[in-house]
C-alpha atoms as a PDB file:
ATOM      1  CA  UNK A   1     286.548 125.820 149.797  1.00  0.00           C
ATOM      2  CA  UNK A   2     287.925 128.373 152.494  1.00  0.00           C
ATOM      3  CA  UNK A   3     287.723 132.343 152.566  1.00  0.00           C
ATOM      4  CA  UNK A   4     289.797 133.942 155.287  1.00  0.00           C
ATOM      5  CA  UNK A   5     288.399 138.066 156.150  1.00  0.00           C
ATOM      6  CA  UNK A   6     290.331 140.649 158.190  1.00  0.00           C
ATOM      7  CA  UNK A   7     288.630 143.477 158.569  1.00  0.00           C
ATOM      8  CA  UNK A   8     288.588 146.759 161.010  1.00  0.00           C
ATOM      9  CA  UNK A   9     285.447 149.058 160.958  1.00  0.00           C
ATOM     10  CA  UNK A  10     284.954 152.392 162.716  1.00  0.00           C
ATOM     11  CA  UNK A  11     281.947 152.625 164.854  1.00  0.00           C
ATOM     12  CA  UNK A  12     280.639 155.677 166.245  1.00  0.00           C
ATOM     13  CA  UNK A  13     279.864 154.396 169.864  1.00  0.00           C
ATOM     14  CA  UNK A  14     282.234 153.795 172.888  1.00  0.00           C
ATOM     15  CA  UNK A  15     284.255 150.879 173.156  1.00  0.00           C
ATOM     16  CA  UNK A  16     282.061 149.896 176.178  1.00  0.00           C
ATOM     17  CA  UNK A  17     278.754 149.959 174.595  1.00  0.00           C
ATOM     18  CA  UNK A  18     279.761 148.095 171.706  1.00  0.00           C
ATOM     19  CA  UNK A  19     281.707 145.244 174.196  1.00  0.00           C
ATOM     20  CA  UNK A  20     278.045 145.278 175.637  1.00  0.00           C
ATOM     21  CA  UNK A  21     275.846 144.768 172.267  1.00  0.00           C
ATOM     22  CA  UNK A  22     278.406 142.025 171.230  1.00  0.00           C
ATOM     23  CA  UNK A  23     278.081 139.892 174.525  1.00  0.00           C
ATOM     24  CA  UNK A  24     274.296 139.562 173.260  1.00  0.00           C
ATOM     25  CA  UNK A  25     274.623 136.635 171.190  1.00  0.00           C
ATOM     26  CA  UNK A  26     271.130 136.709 169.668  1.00  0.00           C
ATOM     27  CA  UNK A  27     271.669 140.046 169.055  1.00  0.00           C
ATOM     28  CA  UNK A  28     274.697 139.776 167.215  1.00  0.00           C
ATOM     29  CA  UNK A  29     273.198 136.397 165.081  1.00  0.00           C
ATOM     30  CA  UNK A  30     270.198 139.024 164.612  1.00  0.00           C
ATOM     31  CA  UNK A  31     272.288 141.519 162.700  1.00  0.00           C
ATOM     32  CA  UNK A  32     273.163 138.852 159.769  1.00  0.00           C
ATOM     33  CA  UNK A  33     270.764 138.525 156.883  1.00  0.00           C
ATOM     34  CA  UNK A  34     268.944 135.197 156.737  1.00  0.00           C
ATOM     35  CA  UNK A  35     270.378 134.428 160.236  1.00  0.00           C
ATOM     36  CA  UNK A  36     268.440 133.287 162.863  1.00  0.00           C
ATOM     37  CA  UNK A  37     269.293 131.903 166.453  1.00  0.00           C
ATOM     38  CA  UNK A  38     266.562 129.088 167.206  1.00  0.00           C
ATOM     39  CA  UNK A  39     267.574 128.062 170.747  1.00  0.00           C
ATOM     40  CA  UNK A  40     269.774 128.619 173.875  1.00  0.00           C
ATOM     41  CA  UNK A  41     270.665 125.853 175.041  1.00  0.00           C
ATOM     42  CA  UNK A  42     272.871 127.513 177.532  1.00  0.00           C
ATOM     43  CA  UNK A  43     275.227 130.470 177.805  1.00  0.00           C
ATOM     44  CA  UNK A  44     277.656 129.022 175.357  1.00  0.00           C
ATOM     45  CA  UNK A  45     275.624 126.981 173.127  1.00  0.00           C
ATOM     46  CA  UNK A  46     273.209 127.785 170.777  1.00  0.00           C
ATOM     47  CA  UNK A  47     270.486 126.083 167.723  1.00  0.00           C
ATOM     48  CA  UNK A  48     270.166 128.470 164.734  1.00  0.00           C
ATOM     49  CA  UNK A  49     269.493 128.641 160.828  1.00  0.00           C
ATOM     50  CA  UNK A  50     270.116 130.786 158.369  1.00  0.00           C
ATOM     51  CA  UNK A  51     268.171 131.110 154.401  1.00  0.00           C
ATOM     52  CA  UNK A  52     270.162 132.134 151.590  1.00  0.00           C
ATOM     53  CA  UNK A  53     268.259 132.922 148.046  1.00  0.00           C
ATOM     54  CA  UNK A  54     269.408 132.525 144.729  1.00  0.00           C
ATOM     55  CA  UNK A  55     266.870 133.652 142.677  1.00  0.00           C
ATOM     56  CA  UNK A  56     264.261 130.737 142.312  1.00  0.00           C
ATOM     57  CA  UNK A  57     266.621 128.627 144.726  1.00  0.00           C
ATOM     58  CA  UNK A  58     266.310 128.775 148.301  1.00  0.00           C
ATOM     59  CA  UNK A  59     268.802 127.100 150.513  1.00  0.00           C
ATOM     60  CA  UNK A  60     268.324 126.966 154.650  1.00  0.00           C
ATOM     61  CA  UNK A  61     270.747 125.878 156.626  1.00  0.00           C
ATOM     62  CA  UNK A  62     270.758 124.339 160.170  1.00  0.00           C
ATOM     63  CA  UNK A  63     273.290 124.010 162.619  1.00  0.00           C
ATOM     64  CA  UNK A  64     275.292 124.949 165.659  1.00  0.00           C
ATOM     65  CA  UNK A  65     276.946 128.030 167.267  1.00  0.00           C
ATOM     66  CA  UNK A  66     279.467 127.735 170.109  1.00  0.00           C
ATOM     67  CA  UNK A  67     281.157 131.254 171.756  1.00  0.00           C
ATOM     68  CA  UNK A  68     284.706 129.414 172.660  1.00  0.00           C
ATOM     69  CA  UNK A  69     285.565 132.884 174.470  1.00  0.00           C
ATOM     70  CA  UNK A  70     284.404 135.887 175.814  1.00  0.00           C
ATOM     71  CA  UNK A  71     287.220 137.843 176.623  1.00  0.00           C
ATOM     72  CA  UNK A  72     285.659 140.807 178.668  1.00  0.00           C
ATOM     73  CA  UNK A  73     288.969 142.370 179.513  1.00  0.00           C
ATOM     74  CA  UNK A  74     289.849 142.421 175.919  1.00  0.00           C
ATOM     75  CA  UNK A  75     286.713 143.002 174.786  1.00  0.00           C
ATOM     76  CA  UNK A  76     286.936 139.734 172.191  1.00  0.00           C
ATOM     77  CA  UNK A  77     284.513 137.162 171.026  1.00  0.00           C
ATOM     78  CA  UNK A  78     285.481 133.864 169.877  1.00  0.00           C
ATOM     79  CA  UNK A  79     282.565 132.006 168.123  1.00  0.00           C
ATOM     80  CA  UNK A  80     282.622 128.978 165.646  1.00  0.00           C
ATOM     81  CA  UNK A  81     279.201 127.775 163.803  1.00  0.00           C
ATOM     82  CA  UNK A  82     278.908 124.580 161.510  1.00  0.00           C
ATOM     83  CA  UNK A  83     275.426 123.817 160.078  1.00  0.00           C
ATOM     84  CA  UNK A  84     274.103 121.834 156.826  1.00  0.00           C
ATOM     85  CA  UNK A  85     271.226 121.620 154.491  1.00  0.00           C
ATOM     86  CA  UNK A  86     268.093 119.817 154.645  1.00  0.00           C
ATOM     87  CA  UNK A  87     269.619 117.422 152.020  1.00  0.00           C
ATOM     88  CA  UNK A  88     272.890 116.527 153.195  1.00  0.00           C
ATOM     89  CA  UNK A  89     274.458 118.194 149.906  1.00  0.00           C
ATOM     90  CA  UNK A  90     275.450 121.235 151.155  1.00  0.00           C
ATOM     91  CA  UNK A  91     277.903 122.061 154.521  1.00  0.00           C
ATOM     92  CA  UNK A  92     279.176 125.369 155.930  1.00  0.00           C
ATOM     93  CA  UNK A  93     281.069 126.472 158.534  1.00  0.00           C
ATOM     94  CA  UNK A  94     282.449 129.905 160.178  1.00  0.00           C
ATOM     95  CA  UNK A  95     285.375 130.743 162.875  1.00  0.00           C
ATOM     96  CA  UNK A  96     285.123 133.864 163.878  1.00  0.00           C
ATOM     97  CA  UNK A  97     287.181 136.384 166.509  1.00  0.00           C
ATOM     98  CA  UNK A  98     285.858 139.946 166.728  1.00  0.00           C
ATOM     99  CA  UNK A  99     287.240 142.468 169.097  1.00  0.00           C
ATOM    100  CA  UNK A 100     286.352 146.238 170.049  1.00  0.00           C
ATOM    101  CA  UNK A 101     289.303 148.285 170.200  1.00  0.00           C
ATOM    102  CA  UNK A 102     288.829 151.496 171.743  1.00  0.00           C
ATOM    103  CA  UNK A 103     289.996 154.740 169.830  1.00  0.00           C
ATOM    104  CA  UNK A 104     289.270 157.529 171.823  1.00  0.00           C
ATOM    105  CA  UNK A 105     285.720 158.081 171.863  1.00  0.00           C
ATOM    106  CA  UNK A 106     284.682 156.129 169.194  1.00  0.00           C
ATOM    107  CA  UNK A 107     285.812 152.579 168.367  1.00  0.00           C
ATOM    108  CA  UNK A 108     286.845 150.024 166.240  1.00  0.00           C
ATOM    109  CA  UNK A 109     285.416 146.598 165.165  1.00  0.00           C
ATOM    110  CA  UNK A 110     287.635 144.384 164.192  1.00  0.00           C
ATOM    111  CA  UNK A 111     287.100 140.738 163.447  1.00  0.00           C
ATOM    112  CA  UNK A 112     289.201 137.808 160.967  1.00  0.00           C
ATOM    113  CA  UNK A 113     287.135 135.087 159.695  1.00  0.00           C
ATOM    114  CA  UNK A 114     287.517 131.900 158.493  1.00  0.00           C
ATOM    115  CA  UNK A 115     284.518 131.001 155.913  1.00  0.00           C
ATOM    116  CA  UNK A 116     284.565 126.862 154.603  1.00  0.00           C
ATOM    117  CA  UNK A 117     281.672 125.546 152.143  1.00  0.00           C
ATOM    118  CA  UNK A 118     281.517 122.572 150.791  1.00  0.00           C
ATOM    119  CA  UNK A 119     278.866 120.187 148.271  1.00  0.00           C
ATOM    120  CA  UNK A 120     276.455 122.081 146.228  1.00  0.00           C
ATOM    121  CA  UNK A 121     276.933 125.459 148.031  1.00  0.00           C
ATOM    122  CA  UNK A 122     280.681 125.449 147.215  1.00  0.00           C
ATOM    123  CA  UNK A 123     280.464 125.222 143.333  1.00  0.00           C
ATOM    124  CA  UNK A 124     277.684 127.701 143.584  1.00  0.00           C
ATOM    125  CA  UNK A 125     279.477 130.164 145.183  1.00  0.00           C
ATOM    126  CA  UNK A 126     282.496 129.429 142.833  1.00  0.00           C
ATOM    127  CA  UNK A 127     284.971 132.830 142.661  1.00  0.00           C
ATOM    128  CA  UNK A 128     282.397 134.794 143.896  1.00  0.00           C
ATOM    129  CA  UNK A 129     282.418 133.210 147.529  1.00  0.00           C
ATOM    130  CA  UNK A 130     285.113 135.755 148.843  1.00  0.00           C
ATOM    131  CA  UNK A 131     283.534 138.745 147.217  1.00  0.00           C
ATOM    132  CA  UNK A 132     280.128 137.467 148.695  1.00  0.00           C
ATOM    133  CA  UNK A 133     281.472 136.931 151.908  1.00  0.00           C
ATOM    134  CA  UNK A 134     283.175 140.269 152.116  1.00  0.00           C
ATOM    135  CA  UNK A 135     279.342 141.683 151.455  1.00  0.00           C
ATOM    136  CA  UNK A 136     277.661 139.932 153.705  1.00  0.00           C
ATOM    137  CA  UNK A 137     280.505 140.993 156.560  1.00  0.00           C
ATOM    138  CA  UNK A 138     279.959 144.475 155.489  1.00  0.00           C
ATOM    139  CA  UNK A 139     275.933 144.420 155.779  1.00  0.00           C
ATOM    140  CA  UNK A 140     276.465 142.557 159.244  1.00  0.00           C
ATOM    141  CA  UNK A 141     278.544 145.337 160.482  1.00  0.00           C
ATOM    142  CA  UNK A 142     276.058 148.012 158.814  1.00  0.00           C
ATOM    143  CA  UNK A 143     272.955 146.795 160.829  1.00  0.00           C
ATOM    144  CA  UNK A 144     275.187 145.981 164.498  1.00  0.00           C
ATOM    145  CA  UNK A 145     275.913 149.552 164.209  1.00  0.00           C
ATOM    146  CA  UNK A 146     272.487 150.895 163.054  1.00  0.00           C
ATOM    147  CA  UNK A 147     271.512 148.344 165.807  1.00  0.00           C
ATOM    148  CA  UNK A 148     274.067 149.920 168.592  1.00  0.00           C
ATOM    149  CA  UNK A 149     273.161 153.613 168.016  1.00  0.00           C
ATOM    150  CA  UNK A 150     269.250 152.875 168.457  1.00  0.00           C
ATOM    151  CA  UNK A 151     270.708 151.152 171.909  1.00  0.00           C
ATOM    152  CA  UNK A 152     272.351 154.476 172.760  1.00  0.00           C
ATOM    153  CA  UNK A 153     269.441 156.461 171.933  1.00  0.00           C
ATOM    154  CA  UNK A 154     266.890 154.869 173.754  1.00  0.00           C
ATOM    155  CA  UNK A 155     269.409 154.922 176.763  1.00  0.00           C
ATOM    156  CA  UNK A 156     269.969 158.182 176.773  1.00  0.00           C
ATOM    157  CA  UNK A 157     266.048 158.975 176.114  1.00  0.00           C
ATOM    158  CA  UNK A 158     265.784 156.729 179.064  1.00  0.00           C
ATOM    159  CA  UNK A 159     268.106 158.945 181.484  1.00  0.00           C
ATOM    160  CA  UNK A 160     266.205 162.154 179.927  1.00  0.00           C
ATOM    161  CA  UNK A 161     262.561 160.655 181.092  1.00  0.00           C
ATOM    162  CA  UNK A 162     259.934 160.378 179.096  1.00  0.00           C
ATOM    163  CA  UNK A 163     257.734 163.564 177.723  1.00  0.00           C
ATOM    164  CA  UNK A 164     255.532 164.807 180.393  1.00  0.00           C
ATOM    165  CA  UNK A 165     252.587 163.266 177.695  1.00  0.00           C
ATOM    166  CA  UNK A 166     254.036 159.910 177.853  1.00  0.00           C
ATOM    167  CA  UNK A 167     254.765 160.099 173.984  1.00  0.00           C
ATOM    168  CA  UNK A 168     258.445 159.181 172.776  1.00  0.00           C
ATOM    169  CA  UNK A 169     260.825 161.481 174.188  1.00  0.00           C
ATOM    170  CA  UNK A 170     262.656 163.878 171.800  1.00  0.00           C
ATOM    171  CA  UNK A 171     266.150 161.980 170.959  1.00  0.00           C
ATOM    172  CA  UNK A 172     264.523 158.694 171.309  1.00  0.00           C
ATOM    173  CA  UNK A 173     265.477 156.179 169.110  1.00  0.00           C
ATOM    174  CA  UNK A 174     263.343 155.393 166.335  1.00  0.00           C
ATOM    175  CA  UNK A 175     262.074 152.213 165.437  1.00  0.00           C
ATOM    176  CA  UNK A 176     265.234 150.413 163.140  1.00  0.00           C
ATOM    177  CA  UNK A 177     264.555 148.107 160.275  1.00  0.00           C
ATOM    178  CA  UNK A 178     264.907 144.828 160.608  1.00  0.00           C
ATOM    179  CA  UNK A 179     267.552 142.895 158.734  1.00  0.00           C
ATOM    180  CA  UNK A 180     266.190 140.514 155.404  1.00  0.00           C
ATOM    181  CA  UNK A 181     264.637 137.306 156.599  1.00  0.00           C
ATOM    182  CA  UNK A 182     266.619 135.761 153.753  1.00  0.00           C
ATOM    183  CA  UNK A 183     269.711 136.388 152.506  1.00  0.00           C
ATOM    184  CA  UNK A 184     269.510 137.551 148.850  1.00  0.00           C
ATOM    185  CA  UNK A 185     272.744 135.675 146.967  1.00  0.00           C
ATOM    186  CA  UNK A 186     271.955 137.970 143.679  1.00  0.00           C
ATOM    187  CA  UNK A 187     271.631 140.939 145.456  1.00  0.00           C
ATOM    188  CA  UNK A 188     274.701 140.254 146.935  1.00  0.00           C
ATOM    189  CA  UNK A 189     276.436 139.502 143.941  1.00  0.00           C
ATOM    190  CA  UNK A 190     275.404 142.643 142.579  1.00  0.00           C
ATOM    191  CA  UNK A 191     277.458 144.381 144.995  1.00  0.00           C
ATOM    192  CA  UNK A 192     280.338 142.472 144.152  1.00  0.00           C
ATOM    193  CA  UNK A 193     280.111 143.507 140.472  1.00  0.00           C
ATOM    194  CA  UNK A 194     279.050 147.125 141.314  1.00  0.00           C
ATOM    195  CA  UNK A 195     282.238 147.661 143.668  1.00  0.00           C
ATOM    196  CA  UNK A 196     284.163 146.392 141.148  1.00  0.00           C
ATOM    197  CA  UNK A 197     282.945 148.550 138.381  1.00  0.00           C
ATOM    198  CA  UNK A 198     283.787 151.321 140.816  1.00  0.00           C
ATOM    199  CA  UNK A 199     287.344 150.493 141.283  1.00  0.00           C
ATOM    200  CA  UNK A 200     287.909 150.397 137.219  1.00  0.00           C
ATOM    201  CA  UNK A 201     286.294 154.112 136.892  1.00  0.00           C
ATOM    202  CA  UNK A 202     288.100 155.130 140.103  1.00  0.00           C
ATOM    203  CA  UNK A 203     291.190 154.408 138.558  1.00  0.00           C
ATOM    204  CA  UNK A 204     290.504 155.723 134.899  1.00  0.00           C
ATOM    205  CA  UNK A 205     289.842 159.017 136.222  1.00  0.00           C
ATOM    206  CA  UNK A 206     292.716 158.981 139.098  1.00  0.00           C
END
């Protein structure tokens, strides 16, 4: 089963210090809930996992991320990941091409991805796998920016100095939560349902 996602999201940071967040690979794995990069085995290849939860169920999956590209003059990141479960029963894999596009002095994210499951993830995930995966892009993108701004604040706190007590200086970023060790299916599915009950009152009241 495949799910193909193009999205664009605003992001209120320069095109530049977004290019540079992105280029940090466990920074970027970092940002997904449940994802975790494991090792480096060098500047293109990478070990990682990532724990998905549906309700009693827990499924982990291992496997391998390669960055095909990294396109600094167009600001674009081309990564692919394939990884399976413990058991053998379950396989997934992700292509994905995100870019920064600069708009002004702010900029975009934009990124298409190609989603495949297969085995016992696939027929969990059913119709629900492109809702889910639209979720789980938008939560990604939520915590890379929450992620980016605390990046900008601490550099400009940085080029301020500290606070002639050595405490935090004002404007400095504060400390950002960390995404979900596991990735919670049902809450996920949740947001599915509560998006779409949204766009049935949105339109009875249009």
């Amino acid at each position: 089963m495949k799910v193909v996602l193009e999205k664009v999201f605003p992001l209120a940071a320069t095109a530049d210090s977004a290019w540079q967040l992105m280029q940090d690979i466990e920074a970027v794995a970092g940002c997904m809930p449940g994802a975790k990069i494991t090792e480096r085995i060098d500047a293109t290849h990478y070990k990682g996992t990532i724990t998905v939860r549906l309700g009693p169920a827990t499924m982990s999956f291992k496997g391998d991320i390669e960055v095909v590209n990294l396109d600094t003059a167009a600001r674009s990141l081309h990564l692919i990941g394939k990884g399976a479960d413990a058991t053998g029963t379950s396989a997934a894999s992700m292509d994905l091409v995100a870019a920064v596009q600069p708009t002004g002095e702010t900029c975009e994210l934009t990124g298409k991805s190609e989603v495949t499951m297969s085995g016992k993830a696939a027929s969990l995930g059913g119709r629900l796998m492109g809702p889910v995966s639209e979720q789980m892009l938008k939560q990604f993108v939520a915590h890379f920016a929450a992620r980016l701004q605390a990046v900008q604040a601490q550099q400009t706190a940085a080029a301020e100095g500290a606070a002639p007590d050595g405490t935090q200086a004002p404007g400095a970023a504060p400390e950002t939560a960390a995404p979900p060790s596991e990735l919670n299916g049902l809450a996920l599915a949740w947001a599915v349902v509560r998006d779409w009950l949204r766009g049935i009152f949105s339109r009875k009241t249009a």
